[in-house]
PDB file of N, CA and C in Angstrom:
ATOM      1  N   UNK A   1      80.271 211.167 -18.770  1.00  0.00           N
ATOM      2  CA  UNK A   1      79.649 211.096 -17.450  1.00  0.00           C
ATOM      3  C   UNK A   1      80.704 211.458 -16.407  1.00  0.00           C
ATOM      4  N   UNK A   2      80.261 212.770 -15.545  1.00  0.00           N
ATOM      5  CA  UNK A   2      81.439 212.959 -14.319  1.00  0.00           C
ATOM      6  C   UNK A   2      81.679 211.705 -13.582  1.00  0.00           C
ATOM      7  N   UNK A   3      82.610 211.882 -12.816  1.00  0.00           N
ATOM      8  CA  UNK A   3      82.987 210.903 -11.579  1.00  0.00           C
ATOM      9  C   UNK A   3      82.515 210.492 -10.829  1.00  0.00           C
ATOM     10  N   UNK A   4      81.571 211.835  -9.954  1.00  0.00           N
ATOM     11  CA  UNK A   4      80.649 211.202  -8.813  1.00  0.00           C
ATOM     12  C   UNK A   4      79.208 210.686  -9.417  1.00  0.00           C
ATOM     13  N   UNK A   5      78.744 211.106 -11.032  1.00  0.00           N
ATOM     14  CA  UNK A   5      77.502 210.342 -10.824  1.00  0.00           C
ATOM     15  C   UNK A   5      78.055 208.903 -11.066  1.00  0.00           C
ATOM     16  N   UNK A   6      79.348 208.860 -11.941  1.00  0.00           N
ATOM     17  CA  UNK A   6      79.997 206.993 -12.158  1.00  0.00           C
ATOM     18  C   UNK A   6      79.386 206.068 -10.624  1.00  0.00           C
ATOM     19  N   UNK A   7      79.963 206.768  -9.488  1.00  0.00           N
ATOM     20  CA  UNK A   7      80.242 206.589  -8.294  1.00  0.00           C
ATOM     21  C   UNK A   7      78.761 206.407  -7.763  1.00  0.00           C
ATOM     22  N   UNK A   8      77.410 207.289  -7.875  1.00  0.00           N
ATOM     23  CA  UNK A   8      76.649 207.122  -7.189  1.00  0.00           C
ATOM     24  C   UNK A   8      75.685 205.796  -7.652  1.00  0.00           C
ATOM     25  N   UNK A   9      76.006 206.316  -9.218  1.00  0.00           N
ATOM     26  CA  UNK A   9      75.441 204.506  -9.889  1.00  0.00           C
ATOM     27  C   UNK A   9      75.879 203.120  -9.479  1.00  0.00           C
ATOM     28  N   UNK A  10      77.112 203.020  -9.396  1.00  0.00           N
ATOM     29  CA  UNK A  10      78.068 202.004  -8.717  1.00  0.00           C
ATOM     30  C   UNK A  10      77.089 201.773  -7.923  1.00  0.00           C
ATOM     31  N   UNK A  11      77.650 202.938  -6.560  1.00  0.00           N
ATOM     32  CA  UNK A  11      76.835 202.618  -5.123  1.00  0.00           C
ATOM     33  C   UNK A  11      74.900 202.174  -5.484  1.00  0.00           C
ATOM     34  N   UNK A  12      74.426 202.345  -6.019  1.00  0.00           N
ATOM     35  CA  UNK A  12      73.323 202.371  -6.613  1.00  0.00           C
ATOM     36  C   UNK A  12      72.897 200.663  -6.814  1.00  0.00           C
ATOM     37  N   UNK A  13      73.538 200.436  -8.216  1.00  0.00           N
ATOM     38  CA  UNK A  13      73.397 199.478  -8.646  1.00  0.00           C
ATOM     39  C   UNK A  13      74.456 198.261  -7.783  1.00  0.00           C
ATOM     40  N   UNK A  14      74.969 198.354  -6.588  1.00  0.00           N
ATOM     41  CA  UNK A  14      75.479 197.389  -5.710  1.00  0.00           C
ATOM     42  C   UNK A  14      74.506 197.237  -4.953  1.00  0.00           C
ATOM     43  N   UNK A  15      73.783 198.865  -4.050  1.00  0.00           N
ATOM     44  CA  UNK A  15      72.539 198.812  -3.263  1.00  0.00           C
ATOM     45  C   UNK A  15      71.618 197.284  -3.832  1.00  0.00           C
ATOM     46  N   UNK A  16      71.148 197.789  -5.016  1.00  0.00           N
ATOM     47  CA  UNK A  16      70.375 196.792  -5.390  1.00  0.00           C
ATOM     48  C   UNK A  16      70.364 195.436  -5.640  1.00  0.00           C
ATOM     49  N   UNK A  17      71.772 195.123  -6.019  1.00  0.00           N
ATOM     50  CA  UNK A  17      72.445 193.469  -5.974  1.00  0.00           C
ATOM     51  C   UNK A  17      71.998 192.642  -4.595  1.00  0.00           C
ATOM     52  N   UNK A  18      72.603 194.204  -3.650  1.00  0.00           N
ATOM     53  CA  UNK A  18      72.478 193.394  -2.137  1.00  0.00           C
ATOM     54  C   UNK A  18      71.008 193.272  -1.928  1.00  0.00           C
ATOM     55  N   UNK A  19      70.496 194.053  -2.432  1.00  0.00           N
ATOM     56  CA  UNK A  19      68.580 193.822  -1.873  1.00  0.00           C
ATOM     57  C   UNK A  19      68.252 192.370  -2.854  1.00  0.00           C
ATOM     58  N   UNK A  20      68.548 192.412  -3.698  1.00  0.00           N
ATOM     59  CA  UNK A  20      68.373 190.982  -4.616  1.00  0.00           C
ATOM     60  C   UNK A  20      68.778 190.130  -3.926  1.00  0.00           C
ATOM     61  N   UNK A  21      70.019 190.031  -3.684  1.00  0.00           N
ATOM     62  CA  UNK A  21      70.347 188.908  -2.596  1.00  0.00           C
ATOM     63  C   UNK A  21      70.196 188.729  -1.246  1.00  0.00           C
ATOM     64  N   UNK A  22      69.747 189.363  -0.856  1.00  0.00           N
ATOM     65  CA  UNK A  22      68.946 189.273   0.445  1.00  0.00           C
ATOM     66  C   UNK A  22      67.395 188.762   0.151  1.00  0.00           C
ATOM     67  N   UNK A  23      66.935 188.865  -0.900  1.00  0.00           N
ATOM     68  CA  UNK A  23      65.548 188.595  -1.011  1.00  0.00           C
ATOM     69  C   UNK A  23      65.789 187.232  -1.149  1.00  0.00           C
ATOM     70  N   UNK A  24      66.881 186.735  -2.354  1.00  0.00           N
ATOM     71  CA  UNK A  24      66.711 185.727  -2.538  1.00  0.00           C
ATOM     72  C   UNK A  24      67.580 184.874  -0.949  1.00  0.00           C
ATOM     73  N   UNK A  25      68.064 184.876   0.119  1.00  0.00           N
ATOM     74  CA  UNK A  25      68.283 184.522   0.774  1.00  0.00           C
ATOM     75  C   UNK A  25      67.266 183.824   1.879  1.00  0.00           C
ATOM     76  N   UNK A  26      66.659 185.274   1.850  1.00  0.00           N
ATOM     77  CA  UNK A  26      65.298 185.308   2.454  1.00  0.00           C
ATOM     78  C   UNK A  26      64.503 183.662   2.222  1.00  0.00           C
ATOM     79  N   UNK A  27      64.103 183.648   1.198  1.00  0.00           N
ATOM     80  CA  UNK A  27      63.577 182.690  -0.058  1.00  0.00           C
ATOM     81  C   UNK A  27      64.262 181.388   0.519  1.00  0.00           C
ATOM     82  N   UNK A  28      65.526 181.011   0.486  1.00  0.00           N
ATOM     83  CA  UNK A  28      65.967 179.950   0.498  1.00  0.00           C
ATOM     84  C   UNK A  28      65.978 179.669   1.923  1.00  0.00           C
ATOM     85  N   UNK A  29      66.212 180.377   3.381  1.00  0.00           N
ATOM     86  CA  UNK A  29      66.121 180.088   4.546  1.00  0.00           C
ATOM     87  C   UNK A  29      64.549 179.685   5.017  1.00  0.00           C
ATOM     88  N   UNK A  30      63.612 180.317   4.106  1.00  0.00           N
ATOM     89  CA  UNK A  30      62.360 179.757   4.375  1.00  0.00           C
ATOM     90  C   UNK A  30      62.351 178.172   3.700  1.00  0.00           C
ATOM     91  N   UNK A  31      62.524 177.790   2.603  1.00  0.00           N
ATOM     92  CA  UNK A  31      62.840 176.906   1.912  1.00  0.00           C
ATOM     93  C   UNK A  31      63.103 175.682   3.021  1.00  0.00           C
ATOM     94  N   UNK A  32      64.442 176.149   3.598  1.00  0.00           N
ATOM     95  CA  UNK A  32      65.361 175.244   4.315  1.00  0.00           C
ATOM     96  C   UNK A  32      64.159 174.768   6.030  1.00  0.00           C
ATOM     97  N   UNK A  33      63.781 175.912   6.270  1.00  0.00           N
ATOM     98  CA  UNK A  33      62.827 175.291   7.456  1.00  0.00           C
ATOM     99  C   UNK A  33      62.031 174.312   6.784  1.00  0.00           C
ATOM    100  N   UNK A  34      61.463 174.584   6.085  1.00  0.00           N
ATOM    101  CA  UNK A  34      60.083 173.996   5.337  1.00  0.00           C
ATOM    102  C   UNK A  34      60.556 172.481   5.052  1.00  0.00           C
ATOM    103  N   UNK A  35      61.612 172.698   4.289  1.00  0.00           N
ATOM    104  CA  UNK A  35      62.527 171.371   4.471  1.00  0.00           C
ATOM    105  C   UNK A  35      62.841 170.212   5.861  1.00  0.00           C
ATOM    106  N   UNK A  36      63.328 170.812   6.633  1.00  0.00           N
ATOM    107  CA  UNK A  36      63.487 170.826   7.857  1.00  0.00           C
ATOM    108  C   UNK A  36      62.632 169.955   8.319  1.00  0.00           C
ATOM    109  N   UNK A  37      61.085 170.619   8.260  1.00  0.00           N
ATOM    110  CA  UNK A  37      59.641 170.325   8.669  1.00  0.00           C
ATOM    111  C   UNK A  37      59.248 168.869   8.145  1.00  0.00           C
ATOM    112  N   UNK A  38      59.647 168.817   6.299  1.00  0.00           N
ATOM    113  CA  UNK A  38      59.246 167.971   5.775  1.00  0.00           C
ATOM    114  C   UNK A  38      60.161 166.795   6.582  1.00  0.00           C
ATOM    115  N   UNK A  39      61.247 167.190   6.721  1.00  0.00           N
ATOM    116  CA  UNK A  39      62.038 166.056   6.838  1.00  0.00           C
ATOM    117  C   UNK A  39      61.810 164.984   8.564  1.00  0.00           C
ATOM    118  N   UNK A  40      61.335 165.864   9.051  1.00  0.00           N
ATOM    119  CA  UNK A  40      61.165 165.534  10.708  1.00  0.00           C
ATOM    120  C   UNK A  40      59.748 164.665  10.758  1.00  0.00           C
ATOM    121  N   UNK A  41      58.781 165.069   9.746  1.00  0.00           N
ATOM    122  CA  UNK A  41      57.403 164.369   9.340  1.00  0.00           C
ATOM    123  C   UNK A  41      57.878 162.940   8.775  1.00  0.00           C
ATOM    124  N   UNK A  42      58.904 163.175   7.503  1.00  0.00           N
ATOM    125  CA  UNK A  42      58.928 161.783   7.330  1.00  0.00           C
ATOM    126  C   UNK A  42      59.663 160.880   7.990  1.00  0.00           C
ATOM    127  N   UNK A  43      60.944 161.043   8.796  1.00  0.00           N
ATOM    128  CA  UNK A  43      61.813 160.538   9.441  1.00  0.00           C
ATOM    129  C   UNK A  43      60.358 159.877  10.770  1.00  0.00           C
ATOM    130  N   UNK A  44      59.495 160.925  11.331  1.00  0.00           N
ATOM    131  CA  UNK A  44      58.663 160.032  12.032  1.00  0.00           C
ATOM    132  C   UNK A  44      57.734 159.135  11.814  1.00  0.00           C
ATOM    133  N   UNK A  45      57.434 159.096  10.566  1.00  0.00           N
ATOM    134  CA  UNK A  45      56.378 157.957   9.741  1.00  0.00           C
ATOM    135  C   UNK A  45      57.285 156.796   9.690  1.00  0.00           C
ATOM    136  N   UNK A  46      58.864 157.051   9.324  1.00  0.00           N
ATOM    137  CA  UNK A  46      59.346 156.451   8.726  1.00  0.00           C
ATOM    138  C   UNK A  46      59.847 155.627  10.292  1.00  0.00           C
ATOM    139  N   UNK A  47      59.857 155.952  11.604  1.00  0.00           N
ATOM    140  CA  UNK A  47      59.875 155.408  13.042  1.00  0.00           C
ATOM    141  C   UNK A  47      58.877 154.093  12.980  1.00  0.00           C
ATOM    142  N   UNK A  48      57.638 155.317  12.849  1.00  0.00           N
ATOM    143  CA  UNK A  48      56.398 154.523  13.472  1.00  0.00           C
ATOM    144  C   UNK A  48      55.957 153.344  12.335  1.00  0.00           C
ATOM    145  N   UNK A  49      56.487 153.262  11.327  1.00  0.00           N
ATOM    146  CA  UNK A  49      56.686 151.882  10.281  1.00  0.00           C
ATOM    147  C   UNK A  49      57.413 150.815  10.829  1.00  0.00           C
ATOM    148  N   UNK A  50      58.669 151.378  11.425  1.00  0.00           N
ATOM    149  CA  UNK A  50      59.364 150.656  11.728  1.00  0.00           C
ATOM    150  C   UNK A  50      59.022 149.972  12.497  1.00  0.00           C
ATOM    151  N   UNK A  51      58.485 150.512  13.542  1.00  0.00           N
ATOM    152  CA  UNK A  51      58.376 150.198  14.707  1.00  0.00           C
ATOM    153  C   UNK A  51      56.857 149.249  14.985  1.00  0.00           C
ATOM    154  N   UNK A  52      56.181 149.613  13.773  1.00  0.00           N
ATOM    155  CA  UNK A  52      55.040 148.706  13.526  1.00  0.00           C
ATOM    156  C   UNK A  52      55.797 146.914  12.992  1.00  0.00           C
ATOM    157  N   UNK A  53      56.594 147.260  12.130  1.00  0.00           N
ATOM    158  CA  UNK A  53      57.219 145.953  11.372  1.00  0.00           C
ATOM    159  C   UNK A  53      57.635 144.830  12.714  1.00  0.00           C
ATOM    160  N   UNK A  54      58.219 145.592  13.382  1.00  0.00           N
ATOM    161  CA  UNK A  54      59.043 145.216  14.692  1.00  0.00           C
ATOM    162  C   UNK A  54      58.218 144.475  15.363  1.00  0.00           C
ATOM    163  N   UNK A  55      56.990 145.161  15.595  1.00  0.00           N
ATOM    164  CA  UNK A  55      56.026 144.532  16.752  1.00  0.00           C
ATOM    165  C   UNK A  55      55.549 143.025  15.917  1.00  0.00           C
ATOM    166  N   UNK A  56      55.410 143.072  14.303  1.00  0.00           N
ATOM    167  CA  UNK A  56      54.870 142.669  13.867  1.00  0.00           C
ATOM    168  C   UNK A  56      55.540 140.935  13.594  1.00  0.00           C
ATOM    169  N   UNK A  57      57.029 141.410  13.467  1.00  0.00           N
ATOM    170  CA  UNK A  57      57.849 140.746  13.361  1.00  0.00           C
ATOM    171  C   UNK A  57      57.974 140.063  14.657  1.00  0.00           C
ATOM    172  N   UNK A  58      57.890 140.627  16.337  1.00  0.00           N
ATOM    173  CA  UNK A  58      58.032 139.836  17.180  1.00  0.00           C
ATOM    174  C   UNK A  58      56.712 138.887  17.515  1.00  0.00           C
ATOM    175  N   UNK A  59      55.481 139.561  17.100  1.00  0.00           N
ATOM    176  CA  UNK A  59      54.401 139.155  17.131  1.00  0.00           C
ATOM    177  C   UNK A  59      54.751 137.250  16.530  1.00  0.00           C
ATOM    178  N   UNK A  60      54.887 137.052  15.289  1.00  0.00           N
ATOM    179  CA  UNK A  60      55.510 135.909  14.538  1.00  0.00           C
ATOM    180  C   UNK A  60      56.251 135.512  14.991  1.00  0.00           C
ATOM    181  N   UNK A  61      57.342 135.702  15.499  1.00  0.00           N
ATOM    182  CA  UNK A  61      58.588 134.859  16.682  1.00  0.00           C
ATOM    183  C   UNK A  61      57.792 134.324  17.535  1.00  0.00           C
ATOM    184  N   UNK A  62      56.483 134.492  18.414  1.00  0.00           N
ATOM    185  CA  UNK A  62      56.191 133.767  19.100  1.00  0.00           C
ATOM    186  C   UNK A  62      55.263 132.841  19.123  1.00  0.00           C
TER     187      UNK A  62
END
């Protein structure tokens, strides 16, 4: 095999690594919002529990 097709395969088959990893990047930054999302949903359930216990708890103190 000459030199430059060695060379255009290289460039070729790197092209494509980087599109692979960009896809899969892609993939995981959606992931990470979604995450994100989940996490802001439960952190506020996990408020408004609290904050129920609280009332519930001062409710009984008096």
């Amino acid at each position: 095999m000459s030199l430059p097709t060695q060379a255009a395969k290289e460039r070729h088959y790197a092209y494509l690594a980087s599109r692979h990893t960009q896809h899969y990047m892609t993939i995981a930054s959606e992931q990470a919002a979604y995450m994100a999302d989940l996490g802001v949903g439960q952190a506020s359930l996990f408020m408004a529990a609290l904050d129920r216990v609280d009332r519930e708890n001062e409710g009984a103190e008096k």
